[in-house]
PDB file of N, CA and C in Angstrom:
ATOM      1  N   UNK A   1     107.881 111.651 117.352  1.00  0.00           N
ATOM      2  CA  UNK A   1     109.239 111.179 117.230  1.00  0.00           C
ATOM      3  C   UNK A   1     110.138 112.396 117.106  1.00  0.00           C
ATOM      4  N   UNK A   2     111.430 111.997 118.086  1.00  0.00           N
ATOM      5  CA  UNK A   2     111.695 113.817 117.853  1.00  0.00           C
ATOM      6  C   UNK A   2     113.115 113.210 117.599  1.00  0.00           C
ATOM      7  N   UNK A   3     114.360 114.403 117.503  1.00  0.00           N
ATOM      8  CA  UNK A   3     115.662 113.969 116.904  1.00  0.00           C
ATOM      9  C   UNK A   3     116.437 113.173 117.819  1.00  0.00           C
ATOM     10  N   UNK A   4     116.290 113.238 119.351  1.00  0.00           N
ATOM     11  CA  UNK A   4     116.885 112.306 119.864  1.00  0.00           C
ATOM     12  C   UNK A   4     116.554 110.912 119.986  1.00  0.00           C
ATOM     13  N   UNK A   5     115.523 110.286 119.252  1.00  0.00           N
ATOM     14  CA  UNK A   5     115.465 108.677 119.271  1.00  0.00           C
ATOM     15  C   UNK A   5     116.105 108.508 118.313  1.00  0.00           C
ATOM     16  N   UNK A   6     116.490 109.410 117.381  1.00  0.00           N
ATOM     17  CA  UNK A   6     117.416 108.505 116.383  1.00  0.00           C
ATOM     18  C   UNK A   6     119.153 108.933 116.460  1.00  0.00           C
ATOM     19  N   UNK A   7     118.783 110.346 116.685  1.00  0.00           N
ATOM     20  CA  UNK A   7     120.216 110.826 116.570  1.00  0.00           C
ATOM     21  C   UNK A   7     120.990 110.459 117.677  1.00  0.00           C
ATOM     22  N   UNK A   8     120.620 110.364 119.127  1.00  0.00           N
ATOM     23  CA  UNK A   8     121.379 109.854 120.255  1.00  0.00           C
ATOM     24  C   UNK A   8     121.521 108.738 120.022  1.00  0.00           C
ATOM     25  N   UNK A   9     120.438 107.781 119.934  1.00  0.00           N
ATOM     26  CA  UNK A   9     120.674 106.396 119.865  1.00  0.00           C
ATOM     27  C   UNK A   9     122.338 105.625 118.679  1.00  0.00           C
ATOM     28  N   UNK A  10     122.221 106.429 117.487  1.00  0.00           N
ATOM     29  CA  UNK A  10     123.287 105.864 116.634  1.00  0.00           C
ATOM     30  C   UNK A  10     124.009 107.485 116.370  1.00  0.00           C
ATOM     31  N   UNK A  11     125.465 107.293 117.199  1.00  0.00           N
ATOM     32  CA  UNK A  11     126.234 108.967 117.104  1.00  0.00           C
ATOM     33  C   UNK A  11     127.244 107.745 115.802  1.00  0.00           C
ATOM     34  N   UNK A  12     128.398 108.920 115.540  1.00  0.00           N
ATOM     35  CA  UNK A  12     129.647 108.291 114.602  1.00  0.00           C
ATOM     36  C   UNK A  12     130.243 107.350 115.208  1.00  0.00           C
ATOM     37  N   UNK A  13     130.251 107.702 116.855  1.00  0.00           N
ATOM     38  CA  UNK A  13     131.300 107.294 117.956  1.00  0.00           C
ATOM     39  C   UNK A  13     130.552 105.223 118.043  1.00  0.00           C
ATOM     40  N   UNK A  14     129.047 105.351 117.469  1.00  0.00           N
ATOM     41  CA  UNK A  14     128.940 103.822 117.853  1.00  0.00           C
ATOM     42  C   UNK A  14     129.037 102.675 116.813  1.00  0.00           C
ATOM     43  N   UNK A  15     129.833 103.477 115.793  1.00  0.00           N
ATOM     44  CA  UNK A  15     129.817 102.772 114.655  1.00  0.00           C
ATOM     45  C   UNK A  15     128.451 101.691 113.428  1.00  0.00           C
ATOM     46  N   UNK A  16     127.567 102.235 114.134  1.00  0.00           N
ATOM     47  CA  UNK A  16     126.584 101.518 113.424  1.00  0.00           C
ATOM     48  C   UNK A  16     126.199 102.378 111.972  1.00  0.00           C
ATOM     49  N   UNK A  17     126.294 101.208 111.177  1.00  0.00           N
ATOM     50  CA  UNK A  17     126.375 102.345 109.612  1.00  0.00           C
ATOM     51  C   UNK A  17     125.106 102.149 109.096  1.00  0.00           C
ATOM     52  N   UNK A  18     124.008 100.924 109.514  1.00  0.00           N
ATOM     53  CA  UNK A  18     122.884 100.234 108.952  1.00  0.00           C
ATOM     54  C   UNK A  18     122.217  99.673 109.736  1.00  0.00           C
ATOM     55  N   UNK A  19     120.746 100.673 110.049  1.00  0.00           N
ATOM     56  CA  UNK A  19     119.597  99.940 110.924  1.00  0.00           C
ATOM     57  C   UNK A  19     118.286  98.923 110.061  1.00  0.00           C
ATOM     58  N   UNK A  20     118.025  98.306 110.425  1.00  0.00           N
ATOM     59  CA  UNK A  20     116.550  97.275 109.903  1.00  0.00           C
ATOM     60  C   UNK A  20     115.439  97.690 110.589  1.00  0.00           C
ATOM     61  N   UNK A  21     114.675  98.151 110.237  1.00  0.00           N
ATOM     62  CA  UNK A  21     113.283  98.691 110.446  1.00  0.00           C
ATOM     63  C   UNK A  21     112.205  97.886 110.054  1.00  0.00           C
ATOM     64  N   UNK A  22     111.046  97.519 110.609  1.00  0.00           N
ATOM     65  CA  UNK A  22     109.777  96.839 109.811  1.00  0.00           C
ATOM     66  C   UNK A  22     108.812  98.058 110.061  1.00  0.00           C
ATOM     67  N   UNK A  23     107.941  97.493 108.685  1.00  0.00           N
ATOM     68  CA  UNK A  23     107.103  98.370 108.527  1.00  0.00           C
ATOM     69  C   UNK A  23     105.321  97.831 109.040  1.00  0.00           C
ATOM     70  N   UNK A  24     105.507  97.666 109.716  1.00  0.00           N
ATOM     71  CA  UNK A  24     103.910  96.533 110.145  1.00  0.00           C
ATOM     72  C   UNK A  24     102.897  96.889 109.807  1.00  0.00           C
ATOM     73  N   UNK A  25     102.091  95.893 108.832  1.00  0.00           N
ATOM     74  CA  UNK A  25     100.895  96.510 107.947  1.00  0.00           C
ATOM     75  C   UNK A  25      99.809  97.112 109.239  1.00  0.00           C
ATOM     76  N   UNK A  26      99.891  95.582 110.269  1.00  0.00           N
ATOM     77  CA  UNK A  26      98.413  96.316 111.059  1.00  0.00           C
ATOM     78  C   UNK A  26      98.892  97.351 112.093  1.00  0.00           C
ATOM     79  N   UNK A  27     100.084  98.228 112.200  1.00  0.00           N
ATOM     80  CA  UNK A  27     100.225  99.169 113.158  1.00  0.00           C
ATOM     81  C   UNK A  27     100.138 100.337 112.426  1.00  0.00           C
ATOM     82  N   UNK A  28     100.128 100.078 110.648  1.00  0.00           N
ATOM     83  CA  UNK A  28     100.004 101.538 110.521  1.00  0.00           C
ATOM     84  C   UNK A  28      98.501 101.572 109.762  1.00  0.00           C
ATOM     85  N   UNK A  29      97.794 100.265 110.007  1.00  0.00           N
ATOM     86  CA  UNK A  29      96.350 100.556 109.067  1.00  0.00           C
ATOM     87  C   UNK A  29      95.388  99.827 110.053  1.00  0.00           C
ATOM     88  N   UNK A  30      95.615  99.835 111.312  1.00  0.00           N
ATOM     89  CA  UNK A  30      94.653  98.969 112.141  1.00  0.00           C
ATOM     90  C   UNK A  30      93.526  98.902 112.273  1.00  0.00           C
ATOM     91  N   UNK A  31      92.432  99.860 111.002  1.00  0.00           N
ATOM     92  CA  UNK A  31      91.234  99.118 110.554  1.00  0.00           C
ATOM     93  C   UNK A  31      91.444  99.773 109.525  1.00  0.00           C
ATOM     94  N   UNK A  32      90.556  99.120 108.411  1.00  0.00           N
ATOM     95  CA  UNK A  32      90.098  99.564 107.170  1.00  0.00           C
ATOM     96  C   UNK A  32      90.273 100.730 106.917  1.00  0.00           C
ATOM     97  N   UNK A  33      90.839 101.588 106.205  1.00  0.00           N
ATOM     98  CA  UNK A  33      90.671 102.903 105.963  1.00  0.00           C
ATOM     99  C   UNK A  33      91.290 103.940 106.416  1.00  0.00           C
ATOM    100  N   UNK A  34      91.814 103.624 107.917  1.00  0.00           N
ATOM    101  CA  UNK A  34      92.066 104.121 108.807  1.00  0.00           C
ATOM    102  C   UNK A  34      93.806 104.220 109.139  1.00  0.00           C
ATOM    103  N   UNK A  35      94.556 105.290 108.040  1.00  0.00           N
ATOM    104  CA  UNK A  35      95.810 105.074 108.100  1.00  0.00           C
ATOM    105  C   UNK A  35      96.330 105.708 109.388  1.00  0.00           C
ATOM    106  N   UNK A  36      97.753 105.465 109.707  1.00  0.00           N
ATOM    107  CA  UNK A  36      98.772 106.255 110.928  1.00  0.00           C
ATOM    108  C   UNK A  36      99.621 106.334 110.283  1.00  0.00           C
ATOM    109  N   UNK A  37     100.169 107.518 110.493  1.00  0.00           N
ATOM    110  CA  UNK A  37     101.773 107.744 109.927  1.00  0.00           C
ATOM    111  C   UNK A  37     102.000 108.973 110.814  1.00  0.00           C
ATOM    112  N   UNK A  38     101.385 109.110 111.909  1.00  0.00           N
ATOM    113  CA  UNK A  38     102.065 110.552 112.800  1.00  0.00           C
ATOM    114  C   UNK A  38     102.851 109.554 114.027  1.00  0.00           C
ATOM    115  N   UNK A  39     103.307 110.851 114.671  1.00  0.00           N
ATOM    116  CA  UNK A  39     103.843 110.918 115.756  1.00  0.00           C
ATOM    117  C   UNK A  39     104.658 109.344 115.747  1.00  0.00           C
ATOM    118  N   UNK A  40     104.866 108.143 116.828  1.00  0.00           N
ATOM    119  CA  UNK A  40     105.509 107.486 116.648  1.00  0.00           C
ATOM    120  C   UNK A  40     105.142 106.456 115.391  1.00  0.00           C
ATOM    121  N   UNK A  41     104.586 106.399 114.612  1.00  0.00           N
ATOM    122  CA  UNK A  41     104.458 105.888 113.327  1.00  0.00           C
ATOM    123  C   UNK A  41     104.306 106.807 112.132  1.00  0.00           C
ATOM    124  N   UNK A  42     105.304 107.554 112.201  1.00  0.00           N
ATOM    125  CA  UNK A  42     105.840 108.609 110.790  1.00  0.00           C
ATOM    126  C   UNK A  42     107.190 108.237 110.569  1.00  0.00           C
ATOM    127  N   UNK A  43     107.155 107.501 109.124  1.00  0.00           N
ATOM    128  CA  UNK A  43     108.324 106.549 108.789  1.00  0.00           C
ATOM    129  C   UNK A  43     109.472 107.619 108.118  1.00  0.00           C
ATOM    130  N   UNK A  44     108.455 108.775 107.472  1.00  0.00           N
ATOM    131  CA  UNK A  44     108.975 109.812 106.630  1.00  0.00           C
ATOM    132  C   UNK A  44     110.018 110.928 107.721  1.00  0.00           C
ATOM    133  N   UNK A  45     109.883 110.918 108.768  1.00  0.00           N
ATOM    134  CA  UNK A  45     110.429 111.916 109.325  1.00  0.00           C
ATOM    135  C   UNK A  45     111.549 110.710 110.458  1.00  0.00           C
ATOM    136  N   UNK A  46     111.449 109.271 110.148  1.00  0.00           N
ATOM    137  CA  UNK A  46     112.477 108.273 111.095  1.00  0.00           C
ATOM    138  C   UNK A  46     113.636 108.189 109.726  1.00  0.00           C
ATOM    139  N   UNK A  47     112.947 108.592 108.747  1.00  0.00           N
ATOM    140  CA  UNK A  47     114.059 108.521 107.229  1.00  0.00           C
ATOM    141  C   UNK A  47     114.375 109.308 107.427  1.00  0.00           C
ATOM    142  N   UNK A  48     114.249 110.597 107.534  1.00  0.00           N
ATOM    143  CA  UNK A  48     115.057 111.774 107.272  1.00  0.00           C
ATOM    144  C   UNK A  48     115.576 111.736 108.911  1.00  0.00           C
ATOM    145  N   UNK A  49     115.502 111.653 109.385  1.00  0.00           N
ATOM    146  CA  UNK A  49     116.793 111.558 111.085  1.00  0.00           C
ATOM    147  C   UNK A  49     117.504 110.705 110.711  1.00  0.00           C
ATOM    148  N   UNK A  50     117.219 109.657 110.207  1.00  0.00           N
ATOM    149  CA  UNK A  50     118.249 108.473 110.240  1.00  0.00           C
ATOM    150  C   UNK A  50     119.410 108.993 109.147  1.00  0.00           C
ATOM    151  N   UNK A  51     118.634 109.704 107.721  1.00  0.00           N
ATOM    152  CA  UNK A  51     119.758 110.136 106.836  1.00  0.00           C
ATOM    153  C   UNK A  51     120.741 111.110 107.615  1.00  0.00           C
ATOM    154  N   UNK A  52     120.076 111.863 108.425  1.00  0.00           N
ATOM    155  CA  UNK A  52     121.304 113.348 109.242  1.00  0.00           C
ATOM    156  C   UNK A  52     122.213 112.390 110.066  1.00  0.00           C
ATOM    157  N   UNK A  53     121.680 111.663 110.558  1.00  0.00           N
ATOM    158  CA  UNK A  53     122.349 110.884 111.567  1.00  0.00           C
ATOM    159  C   UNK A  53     123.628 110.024 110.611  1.00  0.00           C
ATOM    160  N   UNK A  54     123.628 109.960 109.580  1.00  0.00           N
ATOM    161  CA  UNK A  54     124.695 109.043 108.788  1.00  0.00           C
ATOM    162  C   UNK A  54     124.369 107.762 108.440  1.00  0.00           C
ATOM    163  N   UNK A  55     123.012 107.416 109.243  1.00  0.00           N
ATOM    164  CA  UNK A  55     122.685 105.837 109.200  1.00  0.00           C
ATOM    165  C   UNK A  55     122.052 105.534 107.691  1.00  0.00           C
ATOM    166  N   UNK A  56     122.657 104.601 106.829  1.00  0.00           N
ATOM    167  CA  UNK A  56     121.229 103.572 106.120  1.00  0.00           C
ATOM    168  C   UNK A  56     120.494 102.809 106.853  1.00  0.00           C
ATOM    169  N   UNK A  57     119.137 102.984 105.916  1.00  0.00           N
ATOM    170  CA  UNK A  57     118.139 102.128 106.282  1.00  0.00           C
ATOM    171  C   UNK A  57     117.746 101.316 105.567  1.00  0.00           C
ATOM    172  N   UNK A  58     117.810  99.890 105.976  1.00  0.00           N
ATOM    173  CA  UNK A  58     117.129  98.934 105.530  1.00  0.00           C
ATOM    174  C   UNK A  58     115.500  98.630 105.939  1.00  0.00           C
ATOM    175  N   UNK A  59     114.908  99.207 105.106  1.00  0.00           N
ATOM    176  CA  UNK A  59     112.927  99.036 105.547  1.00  0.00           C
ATOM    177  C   UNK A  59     112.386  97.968 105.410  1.00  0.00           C
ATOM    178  N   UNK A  60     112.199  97.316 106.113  1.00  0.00           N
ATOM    179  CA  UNK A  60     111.290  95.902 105.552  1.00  0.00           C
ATOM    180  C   UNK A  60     110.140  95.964 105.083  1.00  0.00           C
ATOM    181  N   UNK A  61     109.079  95.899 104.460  1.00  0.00           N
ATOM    182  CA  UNK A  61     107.789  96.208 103.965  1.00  0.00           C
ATOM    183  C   UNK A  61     106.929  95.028 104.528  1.00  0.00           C
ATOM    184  N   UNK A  62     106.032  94.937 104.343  1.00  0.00           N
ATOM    185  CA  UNK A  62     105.121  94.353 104.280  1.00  0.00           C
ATOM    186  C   UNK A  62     104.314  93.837 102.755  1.00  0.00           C
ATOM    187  N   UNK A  63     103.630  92.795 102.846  1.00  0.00           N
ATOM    188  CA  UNK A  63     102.700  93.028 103.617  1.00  0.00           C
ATOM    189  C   UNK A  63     102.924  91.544 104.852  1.00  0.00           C
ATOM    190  N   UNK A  64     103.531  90.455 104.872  1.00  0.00           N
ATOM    191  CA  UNK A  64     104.016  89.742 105.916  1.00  0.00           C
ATOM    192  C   UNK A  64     105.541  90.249 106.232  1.00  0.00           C
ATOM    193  N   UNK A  65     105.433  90.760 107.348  1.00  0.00           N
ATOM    194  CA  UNK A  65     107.114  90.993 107.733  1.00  0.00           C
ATOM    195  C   UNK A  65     107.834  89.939 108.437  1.00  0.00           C
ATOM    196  N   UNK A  66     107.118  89.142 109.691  1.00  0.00           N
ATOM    197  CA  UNK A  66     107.816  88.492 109.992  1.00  0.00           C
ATOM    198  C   UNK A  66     106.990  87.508 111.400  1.00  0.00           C
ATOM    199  N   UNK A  67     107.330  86.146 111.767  1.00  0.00           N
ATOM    200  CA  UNK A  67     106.311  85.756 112.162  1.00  0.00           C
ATOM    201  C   UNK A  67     107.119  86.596 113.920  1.00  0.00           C
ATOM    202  N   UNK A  68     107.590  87.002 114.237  1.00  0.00           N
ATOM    203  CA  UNK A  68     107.131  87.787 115.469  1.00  0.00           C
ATOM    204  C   UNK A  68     106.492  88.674 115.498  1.00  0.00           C
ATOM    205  N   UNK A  69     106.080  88.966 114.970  1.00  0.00           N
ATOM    206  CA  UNK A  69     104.644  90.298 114.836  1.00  0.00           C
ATOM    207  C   UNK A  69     103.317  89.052 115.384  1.00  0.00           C
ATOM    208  N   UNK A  70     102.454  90.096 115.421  1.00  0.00           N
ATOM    209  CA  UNK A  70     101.171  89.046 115.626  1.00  0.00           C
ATOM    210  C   UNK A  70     100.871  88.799 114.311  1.00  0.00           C
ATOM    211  N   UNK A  71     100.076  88.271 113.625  1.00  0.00           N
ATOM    212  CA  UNK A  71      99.470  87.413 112.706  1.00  0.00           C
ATOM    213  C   UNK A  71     100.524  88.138 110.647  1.00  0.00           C
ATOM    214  N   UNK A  72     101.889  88.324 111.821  1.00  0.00           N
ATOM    215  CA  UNK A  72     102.832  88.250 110.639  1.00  0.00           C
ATOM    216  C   UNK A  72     102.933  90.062 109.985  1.00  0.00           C
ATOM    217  N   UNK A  73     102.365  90.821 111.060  1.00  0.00           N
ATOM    218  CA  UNK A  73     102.228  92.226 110.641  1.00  0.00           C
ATOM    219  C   UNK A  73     101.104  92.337 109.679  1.00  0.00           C
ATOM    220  N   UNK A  74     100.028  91.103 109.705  1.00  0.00           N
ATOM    221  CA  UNK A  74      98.915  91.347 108.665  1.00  0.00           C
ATOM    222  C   UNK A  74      97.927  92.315 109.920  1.00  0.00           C
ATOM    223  N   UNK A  75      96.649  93.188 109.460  1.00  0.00           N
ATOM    224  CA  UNK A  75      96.142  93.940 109.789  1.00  0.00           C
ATOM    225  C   UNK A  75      94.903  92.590 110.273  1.00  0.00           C
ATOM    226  N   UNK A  76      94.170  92.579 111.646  1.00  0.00           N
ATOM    227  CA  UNK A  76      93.507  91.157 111.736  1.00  0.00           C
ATOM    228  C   UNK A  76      91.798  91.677 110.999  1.00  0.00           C
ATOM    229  N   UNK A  77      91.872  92.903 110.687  1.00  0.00           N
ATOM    230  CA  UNK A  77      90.368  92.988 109.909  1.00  0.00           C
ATOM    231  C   UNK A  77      90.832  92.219 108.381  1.00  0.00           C
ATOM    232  N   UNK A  78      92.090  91.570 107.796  1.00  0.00           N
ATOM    233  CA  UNK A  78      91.809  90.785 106.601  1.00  0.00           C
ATOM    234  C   UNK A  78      91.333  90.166 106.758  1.00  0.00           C
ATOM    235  N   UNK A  79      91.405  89.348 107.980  1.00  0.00           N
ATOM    236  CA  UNK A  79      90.757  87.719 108.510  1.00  0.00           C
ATOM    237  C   UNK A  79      89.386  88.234 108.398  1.00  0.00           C
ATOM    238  N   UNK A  80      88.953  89.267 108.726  1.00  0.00           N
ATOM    239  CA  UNK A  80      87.450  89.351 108.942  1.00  0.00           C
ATOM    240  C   UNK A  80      86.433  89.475 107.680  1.00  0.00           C
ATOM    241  N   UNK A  81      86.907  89.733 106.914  1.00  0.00           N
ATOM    242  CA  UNK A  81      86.183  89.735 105.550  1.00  0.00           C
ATOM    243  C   UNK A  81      86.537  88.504 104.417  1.00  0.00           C
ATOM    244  N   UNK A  82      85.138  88.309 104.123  1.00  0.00           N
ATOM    245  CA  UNK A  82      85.057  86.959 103.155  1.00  0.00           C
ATOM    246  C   UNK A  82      85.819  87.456 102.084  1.00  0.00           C
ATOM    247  N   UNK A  83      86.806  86.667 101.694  1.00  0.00           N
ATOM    248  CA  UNK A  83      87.474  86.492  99.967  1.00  0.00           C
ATOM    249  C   UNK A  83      86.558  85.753  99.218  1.00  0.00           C
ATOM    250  N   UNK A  84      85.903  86.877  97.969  1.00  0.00           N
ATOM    251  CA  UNK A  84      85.535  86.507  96.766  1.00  0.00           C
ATOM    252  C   UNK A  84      86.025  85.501  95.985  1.00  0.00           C
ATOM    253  N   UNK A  85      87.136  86.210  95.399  1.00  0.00           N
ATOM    254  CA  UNK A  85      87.698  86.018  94.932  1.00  0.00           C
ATOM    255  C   UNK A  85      89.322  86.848  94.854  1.00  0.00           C
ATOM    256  N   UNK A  86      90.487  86.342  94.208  1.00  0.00           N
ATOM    257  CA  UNK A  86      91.491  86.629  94.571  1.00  0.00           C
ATOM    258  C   UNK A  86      92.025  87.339  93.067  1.00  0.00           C
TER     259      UNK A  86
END
């Protein structure tokens, strides 16, 4: 992710003061163990462009973000393992 996806996209000139971001559990943990946070899934370096850029961010978290994601931004290895207990 480099400075022009954020900084071109929102200048002063387009008036946008506040972007919404989701954070999708299974795009940044898509198996067990197995985190992402580089290159286009490094949230830490889309925060700090977005702060130079002037923009707030609204982050959505997880762990359900929203039902247009596939199975709600859940990671589909939850489905795969038996619940004990809760």
């Amino acid at each position: 992710m480099g400075p022009g996806s954020v900084c071109n996209a929102f200048t002063p000139a387009s008036e946008t003061a506040c972007v919404q971001v989701y954070v999708p559990w299974n795009f940044h943990v898509p198996r067990r163990g197995d985190f992402k946070f580089k290159g286009f899934a490094d949230v830490e370096t889309f925060l700090a462009l977005a702060q130079e850029a002037g923009l707030l961010v609204l982050l959505r978290l997880g762990p359900y973000i929203s039902a247009e994601w596939d199975f709600g931004g859940l990671p589909w290895w939850l489905a795969s393992k038996r619940v004990s207990h809760l």
